[in-house]
Protein backbone atom coordinates (compact mmCIF):
# COMPACT_ATOMS: atom_id res chain seq x y z
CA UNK A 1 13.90 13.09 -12.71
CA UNK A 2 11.30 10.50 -13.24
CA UNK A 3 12.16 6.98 -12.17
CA UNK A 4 12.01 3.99 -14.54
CA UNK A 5 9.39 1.29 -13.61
CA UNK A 6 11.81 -1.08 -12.48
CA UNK A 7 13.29 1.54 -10.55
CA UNK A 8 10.20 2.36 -8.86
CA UNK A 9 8.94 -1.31 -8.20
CA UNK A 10 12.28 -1.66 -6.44
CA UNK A 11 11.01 0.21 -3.99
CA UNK A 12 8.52 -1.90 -2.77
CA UNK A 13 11.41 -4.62 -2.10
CA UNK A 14 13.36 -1.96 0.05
CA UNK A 15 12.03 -3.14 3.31
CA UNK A 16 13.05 -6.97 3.06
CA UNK A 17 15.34 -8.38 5.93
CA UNK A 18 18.64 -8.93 4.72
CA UNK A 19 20.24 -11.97 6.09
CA UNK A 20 23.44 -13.31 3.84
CA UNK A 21 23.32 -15.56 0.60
CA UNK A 22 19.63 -15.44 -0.54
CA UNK A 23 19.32 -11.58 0.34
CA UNK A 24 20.15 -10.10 -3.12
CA UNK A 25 17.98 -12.43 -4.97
CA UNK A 26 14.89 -11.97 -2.91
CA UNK A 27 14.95 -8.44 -3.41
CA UNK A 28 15.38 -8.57 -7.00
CA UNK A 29 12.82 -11.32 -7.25
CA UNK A 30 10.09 -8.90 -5.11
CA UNK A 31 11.08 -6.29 -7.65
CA UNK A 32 10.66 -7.69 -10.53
CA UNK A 33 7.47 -9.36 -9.31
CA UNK A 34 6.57 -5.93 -8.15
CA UNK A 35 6.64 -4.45 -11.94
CA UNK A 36 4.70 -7.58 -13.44
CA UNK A 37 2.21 -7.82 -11.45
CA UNK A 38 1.69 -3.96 -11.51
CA UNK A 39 1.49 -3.98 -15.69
CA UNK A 40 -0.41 -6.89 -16.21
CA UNK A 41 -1.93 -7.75 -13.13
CA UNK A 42 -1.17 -10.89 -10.70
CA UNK A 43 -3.36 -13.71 -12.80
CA UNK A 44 -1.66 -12.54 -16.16
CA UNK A 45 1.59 -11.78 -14.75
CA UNK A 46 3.73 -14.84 -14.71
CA UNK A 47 6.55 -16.22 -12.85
CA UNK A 48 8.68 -17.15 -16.07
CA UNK A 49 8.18 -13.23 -16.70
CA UNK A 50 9.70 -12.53 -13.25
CA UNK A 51 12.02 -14.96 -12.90
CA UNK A 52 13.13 -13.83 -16.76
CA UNK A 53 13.93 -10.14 -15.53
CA UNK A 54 16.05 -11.62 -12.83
CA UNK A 55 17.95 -13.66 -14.53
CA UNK A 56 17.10 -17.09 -12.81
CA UNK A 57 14.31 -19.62 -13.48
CA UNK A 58 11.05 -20.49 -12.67
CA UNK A 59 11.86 -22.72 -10.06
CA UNK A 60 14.32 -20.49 -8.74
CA UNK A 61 11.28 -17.95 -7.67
CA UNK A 62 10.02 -20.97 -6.09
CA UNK A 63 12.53 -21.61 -4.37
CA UNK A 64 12.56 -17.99 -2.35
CA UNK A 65 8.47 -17.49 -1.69
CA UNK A 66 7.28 -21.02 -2.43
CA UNK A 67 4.77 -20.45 -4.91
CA UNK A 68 2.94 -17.95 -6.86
CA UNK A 69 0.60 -17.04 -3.89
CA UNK A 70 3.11 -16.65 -1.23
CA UNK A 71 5.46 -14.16 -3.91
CA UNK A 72 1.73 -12.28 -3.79
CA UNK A 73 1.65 -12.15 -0.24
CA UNK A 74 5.58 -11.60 0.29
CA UNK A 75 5.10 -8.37 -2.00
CA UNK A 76 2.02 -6.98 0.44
CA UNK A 77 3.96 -7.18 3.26
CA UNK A 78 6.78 -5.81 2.52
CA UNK A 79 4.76 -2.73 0.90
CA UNK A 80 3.39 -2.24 4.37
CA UNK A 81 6.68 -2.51 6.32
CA UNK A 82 8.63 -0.38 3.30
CA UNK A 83 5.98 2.18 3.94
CA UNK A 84 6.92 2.86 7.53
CA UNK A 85 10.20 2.49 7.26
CA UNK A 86 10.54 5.30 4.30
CA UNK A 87 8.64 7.51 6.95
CA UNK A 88 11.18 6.59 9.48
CA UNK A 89 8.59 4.73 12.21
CA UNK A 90 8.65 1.02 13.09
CA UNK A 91 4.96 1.38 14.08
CA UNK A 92 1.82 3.20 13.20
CA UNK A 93 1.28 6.24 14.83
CA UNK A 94 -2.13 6.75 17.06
CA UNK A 95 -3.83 9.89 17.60
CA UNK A 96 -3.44 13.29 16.13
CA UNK A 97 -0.01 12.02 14.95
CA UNK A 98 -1.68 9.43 12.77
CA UNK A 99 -3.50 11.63 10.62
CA UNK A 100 -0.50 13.33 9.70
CA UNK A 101 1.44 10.15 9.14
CA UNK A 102 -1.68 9.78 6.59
CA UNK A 103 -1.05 12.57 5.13
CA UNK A 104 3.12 11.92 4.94
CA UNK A 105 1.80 8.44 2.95
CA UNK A 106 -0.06 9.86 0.50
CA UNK A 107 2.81 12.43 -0.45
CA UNK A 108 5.26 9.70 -0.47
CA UNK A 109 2.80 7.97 -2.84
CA UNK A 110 3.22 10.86 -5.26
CA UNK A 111 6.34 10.02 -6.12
CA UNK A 112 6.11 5.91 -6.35
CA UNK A 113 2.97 5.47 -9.41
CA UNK A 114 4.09 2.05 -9.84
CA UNK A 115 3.82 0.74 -6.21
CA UNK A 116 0.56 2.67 -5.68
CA UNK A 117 -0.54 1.27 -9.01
CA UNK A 118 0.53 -2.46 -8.04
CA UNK A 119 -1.64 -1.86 -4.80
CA UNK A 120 -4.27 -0.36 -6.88
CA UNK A 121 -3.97 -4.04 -9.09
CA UNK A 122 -3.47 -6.33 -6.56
CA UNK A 123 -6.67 -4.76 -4.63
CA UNK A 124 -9.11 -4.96 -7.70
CA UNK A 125 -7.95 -8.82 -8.54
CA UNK A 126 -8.84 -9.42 -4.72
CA UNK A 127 -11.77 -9.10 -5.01
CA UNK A 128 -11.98 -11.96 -7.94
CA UNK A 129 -12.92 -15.45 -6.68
CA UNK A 130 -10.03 -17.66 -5.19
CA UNK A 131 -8.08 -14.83 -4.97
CA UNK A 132 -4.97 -15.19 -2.90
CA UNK A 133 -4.66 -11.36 -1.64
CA UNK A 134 -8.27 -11.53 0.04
CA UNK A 135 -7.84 -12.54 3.23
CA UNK A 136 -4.60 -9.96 3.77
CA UNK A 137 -6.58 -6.96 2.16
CA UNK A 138 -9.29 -7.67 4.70
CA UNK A 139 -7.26 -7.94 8.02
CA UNK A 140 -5.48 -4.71 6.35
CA UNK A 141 -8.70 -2.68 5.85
CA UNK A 142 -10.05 -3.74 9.41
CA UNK A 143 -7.12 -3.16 10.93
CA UNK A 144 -6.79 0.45 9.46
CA UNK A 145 -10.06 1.59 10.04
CA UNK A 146 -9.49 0.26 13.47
CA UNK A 147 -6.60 2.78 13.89
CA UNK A 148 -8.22 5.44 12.09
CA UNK A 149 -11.44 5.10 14.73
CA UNK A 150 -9.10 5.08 17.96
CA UNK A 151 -7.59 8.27 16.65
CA UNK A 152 -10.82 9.89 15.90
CA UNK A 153 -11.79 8.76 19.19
CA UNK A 154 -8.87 10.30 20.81
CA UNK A 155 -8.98 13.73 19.22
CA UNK A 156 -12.72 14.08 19.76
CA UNK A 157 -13.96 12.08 22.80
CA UNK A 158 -17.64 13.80 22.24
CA UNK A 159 -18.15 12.57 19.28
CA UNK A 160 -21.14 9.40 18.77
CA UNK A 161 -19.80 5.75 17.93
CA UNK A 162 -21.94 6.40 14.39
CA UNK A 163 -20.29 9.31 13.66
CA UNK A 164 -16.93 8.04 14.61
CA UNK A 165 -17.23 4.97 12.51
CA UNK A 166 -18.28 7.06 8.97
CA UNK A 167 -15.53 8.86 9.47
CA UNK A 168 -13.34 6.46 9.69
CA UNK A 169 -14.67 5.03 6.50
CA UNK A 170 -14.42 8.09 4.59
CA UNK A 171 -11.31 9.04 5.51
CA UNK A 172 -10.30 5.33 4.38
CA UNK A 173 -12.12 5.74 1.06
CA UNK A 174 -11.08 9.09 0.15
CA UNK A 175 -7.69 8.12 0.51
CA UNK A 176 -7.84 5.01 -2.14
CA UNK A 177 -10.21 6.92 -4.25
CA UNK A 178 -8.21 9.83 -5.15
CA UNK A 179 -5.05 7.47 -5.60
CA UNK A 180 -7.13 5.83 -8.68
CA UNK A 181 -8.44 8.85 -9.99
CA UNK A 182 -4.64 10.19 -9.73
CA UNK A 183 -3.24 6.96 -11.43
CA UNK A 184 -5.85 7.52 -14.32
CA UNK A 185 -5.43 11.07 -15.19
CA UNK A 186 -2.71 12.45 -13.14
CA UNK A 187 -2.31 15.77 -14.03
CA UNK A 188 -5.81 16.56 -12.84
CA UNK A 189 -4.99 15.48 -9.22
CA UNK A 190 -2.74 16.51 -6.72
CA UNK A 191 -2.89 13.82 -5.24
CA UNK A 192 -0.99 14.72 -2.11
CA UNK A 193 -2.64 18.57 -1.47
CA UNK A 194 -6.26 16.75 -1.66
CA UNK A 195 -5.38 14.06 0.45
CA UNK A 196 -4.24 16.15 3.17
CA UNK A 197 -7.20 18.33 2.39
CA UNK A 198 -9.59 15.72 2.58
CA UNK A 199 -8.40 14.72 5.62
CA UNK A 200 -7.89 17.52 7.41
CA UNK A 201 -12.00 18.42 6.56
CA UNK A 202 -13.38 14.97 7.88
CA UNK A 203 -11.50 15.36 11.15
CA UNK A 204 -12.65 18.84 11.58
CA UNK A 205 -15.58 17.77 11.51
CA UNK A 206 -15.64 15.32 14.22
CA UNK A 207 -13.43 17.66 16.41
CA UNK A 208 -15.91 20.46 16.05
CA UNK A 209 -18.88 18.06 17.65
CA UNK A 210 -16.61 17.59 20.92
């Protein structure tokens, strides 16, 4: 059964730390942020929309994350930690084991459009001026394609620093491509088979050099 978008942005607040009092709140809050900012982007979205959906003020958002930037931030984080713990790791994997912990994301994508399409948001509007998300999608692109090189490194020591490093790119962009063109039309992508697929082809073809 297909999940309603508040139901689905709830699952980017699933990996918040409960501790007692404000725990309830800040989840909703992250939620609800979670859907805005997804729909209408994070400069339109509001935080009289978010704190509206809640059920407390404006100030009472404030009063959890700070400000506007920091709910941003509080949102990307917890994507990344929700994403690990849905695939039951506290860490990211490192060789062979991360390319199919790759793969295991981008199937668990499949069924979450509205967090993949909040990342998809969030991830265009960084690159705007001033924009808050910036500096985190940067560390989080360098720090993937730093894991994504080690493992190609591990699984095929032969293979040239040059050839290592397009790889890793590729394998990077392939990923995020197909998630837009899957977000746009859907039912012309499997969006998990061609991930896995794509994968699977660009580290055959670094393990066939070694």
């Amino acid at each position: 059964m297909k999940k309603s978008v508040a139901e689905a942005a709830e699952g980017c607040a699933s990996g918040v730390s409960q501790t007692a009092g404000g725990s309830d709140i800040r989840t909703r809050i992250l939620a609800s942020a979670a859907e805005v900012f997804a729909s209408r982007g994070y400069r339109k979205g509001t935080l009289e929309e978010v704190a509206r959906n809640v059920g407390i003020t404006r100030q009472g958002v404030l009063h959890h994350f700070g400000s506007k930037a920091g709910l941003l931030l509080a949102i990307l984080e917890d994507r990344d930690h929700s994403d690990l713990a849905r695939l039951g790791r506290a860490r990211v994997p490192g060789g062979r084991e991360l390319f199919d912990h790759l793969e295991a994301t981008m199937a668990a994508n499949e069924e979450r459009r509205v967090v993949v399409q909040l990342f998809t948001v969030l991830l265009v509007d960084s690159l705007t001026e001033d924009s808050p998300a910036a500096a985190w999608f940067r560390d989080r692109y360098a720090s993937l394609r730093r894991d994504v090189t080690e493992a190609l490194e591990a699984v095929a020591p032969g293979a040239d620093a040059e050839t290592i490093a397009d790889t890793a790119n590729a394998i990077v962009a392939v990923m995020d491509g197909l998630q837009i063109q899957w977000l746009m039309t859907p039912g012309d992508v499997a969006l998990s088979r061609a991930s896995a697929r794509a994968i699977e082809a660009l580290v055959q073809s670094v393990t066939s050099i070694s």
